[in-house]
Protein backbone atom coordinates (compact mmCIF):
# COMPACT_ATOMS: atom_id res chain seq x y z
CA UNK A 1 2.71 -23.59 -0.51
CA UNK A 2 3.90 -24.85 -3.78
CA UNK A 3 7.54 -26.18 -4.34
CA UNK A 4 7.41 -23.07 -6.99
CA UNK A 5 6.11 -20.29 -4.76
CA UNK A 6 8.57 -21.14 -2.67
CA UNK A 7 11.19 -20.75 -5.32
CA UNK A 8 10.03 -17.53 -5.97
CA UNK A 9 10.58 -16.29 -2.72
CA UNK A 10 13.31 -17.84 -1.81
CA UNK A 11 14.71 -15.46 -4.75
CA UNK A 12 12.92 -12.41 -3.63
CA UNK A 13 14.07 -12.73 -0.38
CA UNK A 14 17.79 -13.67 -1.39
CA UNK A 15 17.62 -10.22 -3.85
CA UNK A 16 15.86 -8.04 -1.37
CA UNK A 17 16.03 -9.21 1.71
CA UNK A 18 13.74 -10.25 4.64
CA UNK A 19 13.55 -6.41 6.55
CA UNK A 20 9.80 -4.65 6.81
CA UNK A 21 10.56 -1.43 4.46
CA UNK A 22 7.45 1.32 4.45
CA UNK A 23 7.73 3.64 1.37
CA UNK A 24 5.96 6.49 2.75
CA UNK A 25 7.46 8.78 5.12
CA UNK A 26 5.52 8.87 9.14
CA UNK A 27 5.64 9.03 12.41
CA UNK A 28 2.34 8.49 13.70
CA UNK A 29 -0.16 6.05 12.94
CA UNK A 30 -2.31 8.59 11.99
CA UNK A 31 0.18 9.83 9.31
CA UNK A 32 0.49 7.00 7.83
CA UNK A 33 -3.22 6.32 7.56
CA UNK A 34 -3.09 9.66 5.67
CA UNK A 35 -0.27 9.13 3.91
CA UNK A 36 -1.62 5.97 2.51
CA UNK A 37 -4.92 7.84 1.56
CA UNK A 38 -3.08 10.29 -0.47
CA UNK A 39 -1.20 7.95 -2.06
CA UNK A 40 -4.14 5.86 -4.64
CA UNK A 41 -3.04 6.97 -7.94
CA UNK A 42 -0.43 8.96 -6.95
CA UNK A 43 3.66 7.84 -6.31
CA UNK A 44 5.08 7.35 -2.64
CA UNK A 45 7.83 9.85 -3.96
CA UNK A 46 5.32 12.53 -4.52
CA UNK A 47 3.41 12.10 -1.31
CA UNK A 48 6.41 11.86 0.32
CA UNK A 49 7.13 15.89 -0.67
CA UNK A 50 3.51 16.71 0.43
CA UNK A 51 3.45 15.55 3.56
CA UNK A 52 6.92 16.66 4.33
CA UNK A 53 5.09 20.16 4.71
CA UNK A 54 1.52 19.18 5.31
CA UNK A 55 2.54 17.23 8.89
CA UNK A 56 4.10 19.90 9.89
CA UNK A 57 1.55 22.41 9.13
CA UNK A 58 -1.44 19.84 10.42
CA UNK A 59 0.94 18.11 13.30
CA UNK A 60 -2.55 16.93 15.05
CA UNK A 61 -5.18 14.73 14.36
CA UNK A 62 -7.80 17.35 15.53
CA UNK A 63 -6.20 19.24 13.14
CA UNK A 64 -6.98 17.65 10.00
CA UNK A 65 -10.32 17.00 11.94
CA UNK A 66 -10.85 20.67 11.79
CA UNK A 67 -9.19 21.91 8.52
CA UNK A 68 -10.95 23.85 6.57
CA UNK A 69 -11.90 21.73 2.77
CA UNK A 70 -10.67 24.36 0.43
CA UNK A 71 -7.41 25.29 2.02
CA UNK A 72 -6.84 21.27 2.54
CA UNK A 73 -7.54 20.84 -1.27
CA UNK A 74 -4.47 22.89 -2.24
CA UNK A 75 -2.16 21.69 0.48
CA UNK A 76 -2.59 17.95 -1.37
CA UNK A 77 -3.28 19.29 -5.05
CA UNK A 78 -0.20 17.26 -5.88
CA UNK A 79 -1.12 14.24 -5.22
CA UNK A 80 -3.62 14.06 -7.39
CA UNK A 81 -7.89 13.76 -7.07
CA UNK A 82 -7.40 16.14 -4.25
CA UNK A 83 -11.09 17.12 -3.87
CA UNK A 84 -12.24 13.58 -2.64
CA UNK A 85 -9.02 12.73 -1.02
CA UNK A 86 -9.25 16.21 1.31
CA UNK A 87 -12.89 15.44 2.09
CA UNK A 88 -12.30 12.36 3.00
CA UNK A 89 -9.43 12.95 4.56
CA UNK A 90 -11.46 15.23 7.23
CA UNK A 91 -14.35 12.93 7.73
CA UNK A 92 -11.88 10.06 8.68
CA UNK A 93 -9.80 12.16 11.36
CA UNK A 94 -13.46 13.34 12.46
CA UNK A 95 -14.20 9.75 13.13
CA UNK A 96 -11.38 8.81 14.60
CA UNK A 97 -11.18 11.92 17.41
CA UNK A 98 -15.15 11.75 18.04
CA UNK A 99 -15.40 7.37 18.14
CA UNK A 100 -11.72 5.92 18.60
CA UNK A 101 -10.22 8.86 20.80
CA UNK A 102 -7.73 10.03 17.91
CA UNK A 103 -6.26 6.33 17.69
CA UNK A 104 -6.23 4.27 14.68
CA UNK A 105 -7.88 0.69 15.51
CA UNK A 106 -6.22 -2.63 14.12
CA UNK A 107 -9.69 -4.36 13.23
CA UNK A 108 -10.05 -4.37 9.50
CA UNK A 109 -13.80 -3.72 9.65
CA UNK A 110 -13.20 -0.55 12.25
CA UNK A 111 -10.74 0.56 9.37
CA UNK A 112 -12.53 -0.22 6.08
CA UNK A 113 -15.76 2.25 7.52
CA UNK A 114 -13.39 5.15 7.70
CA UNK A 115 -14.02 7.15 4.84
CA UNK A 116 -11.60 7.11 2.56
CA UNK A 117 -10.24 3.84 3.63
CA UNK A 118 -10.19 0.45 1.93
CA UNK A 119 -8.96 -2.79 1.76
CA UNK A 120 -5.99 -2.17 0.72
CA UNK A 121 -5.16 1.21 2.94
CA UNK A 122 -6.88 -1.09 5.78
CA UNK A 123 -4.02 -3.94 5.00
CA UNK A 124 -1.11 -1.58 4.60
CA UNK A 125 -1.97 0.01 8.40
CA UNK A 126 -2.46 -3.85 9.86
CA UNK A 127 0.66 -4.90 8.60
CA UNK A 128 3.33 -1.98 9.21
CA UNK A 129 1.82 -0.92 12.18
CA UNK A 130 0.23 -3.95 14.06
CA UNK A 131 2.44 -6.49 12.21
CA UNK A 132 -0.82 -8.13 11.30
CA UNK A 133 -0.41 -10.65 8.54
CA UNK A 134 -2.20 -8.84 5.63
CA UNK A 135 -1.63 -8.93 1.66
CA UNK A 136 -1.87 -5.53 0.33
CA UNK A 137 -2.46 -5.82 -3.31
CA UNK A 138 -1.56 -2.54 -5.36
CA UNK A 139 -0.94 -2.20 -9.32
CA UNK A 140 2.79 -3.68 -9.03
CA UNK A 141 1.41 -6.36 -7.00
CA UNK A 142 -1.90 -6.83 -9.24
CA UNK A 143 0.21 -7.27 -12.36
CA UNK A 144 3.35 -9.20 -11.30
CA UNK A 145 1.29 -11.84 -9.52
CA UNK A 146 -0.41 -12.38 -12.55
CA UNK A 147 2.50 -12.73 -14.56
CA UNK A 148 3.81 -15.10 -11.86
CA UNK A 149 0.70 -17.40 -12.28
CA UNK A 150 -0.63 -16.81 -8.42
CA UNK A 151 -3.88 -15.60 -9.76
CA UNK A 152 -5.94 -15.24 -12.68
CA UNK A 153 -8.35 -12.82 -11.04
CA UNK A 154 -8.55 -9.10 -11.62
CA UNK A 155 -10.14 -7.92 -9.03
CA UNK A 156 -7.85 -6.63 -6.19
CA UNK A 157 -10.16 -8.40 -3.07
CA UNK A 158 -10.25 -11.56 -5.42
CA UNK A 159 -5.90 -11.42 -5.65
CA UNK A 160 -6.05 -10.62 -1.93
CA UNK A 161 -7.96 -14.05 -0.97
CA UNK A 162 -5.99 -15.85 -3.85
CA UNK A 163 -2.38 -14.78 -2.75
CA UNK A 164 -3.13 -15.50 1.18
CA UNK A 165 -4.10 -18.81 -0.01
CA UNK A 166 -0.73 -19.45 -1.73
CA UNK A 167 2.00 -16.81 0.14
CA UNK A 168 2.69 -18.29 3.53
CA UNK A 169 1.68 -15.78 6.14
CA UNK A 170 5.14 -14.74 7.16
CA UNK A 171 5.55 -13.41 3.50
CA UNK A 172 2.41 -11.74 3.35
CA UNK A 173 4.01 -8.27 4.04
CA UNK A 174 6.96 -8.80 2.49
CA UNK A 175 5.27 -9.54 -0.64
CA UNK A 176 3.96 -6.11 -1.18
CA UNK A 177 7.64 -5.01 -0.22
CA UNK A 178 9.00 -7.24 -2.38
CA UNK A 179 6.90 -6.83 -5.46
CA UNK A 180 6.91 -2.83 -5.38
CA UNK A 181 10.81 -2.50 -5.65
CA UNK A 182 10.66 -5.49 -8.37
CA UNK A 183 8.20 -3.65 -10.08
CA UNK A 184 9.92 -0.46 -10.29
CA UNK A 185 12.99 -1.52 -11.30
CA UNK A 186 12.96 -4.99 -13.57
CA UNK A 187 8.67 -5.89 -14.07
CA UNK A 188 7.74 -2.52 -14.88
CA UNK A 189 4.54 -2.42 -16.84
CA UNK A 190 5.01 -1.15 -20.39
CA UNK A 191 8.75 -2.18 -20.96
CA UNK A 192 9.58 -5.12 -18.34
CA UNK A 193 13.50 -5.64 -18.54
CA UNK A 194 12.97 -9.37 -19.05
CA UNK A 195 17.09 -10.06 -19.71
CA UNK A 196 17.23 -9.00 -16.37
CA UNK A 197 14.26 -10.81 -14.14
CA UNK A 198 15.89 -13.08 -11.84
CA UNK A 199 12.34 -14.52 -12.26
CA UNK A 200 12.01 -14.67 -15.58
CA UNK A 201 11.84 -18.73 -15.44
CA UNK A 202 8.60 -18.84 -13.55
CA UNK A 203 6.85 -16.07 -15.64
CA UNK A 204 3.91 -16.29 -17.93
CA UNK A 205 4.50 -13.46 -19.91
CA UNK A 206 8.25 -13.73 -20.65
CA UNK A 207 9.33 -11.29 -23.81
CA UNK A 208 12.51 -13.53 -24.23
């Protein structure tokens, strides 16, 4: 690690602190599997009202395993792109009742052939659930780690393999954490409030 990165998180961890936060709302590991699903282009906010109602309506796995497509569809309309997200929804808690007995496994190959289920849904299960070391790399974190200089790339498996080269693994998590409240509030993405970026001296895109 760079005498820079570490500056940088040094005053990430000094504004937000060093504690494991989840944005979406679960109990289960199942739920948050889900959760995460129904999340891609949608806000945690947003799925957090779904699946306020939609857990307690589907409170098994063999539930969702079973649900019927349509009537799934308009429970998670939403959140957005809700007729893949429903079927895939139901093939994954298929596979996981018939092949892993209704748990989630902590083997990022195991989790990436779920349907449904990438990298980045893969990471966010390894690391708040397992406490597996894992970069999750999601628009906030795609963009600000540009701006920072810790990758060039665009692709989000590229920025993956590029920040676990740089982050030291106990911020790997944190990152993510770190970068999603940062993003929201100071380095949003149309109007960043650069007079206020405690990091504005290590950025590459400064406005001021």
């Amino acid at each position: 690690m760079t005498k820079r990165t570490g500056e940088i998180l040094a005053l990430l961890d000094q504004e937000y602190g060093t504690e494991y936060i989840c944005y979406l709302n679960y109990e289960t590991p199942w739920q948050l599997l889900i959760a995460t699903m129904l999340s891609a282009q949608c806000t945690d906010a947003r799925v957090n009202l779904v699946t306020a109602d939609l857990f307690r309506k589907y409170d098994t796995l063999e539930k969702f395993a079973r649900a019927d497509l349509k009537e799934l569809e308009q429970d998670i309309k939403p959140t957005g792109f809700y007729h893949n997200k429903a079927k895939n929804i139901i093939a994954c808690a298929k596979k996981l009742v018939e092949d892993y007995g209704g748990e989630v496994p902590n083997d990022l190959e195991a989790l990436t052939s779920l349907a449904g289920v990438g990298r980045k849904t893969a990471n966010v299960i390894r690391g708040n659930i397992f406490h597996e070391p894992s970069v999750v790399v999601d628009t906030h974190v795609k963009r600000i780690s540009r701006r920072l200089g810790l990758t060039r790339e665009e692709d989000p498996v590229k920025i993956e393999f590029d920040l676990m080269k740089k982050l030291p693994k106990d911020h790997w998590i944190l990152w993510n954490i770190h970068i999603i409240t940062f993003g929201r509030s100071i380095c949003t993405a149309r109007s960043p409030k650069c007079g206020e970026c405690f990091l504005r001296g290590y950025c590459k895109e400064k406005k001021i």
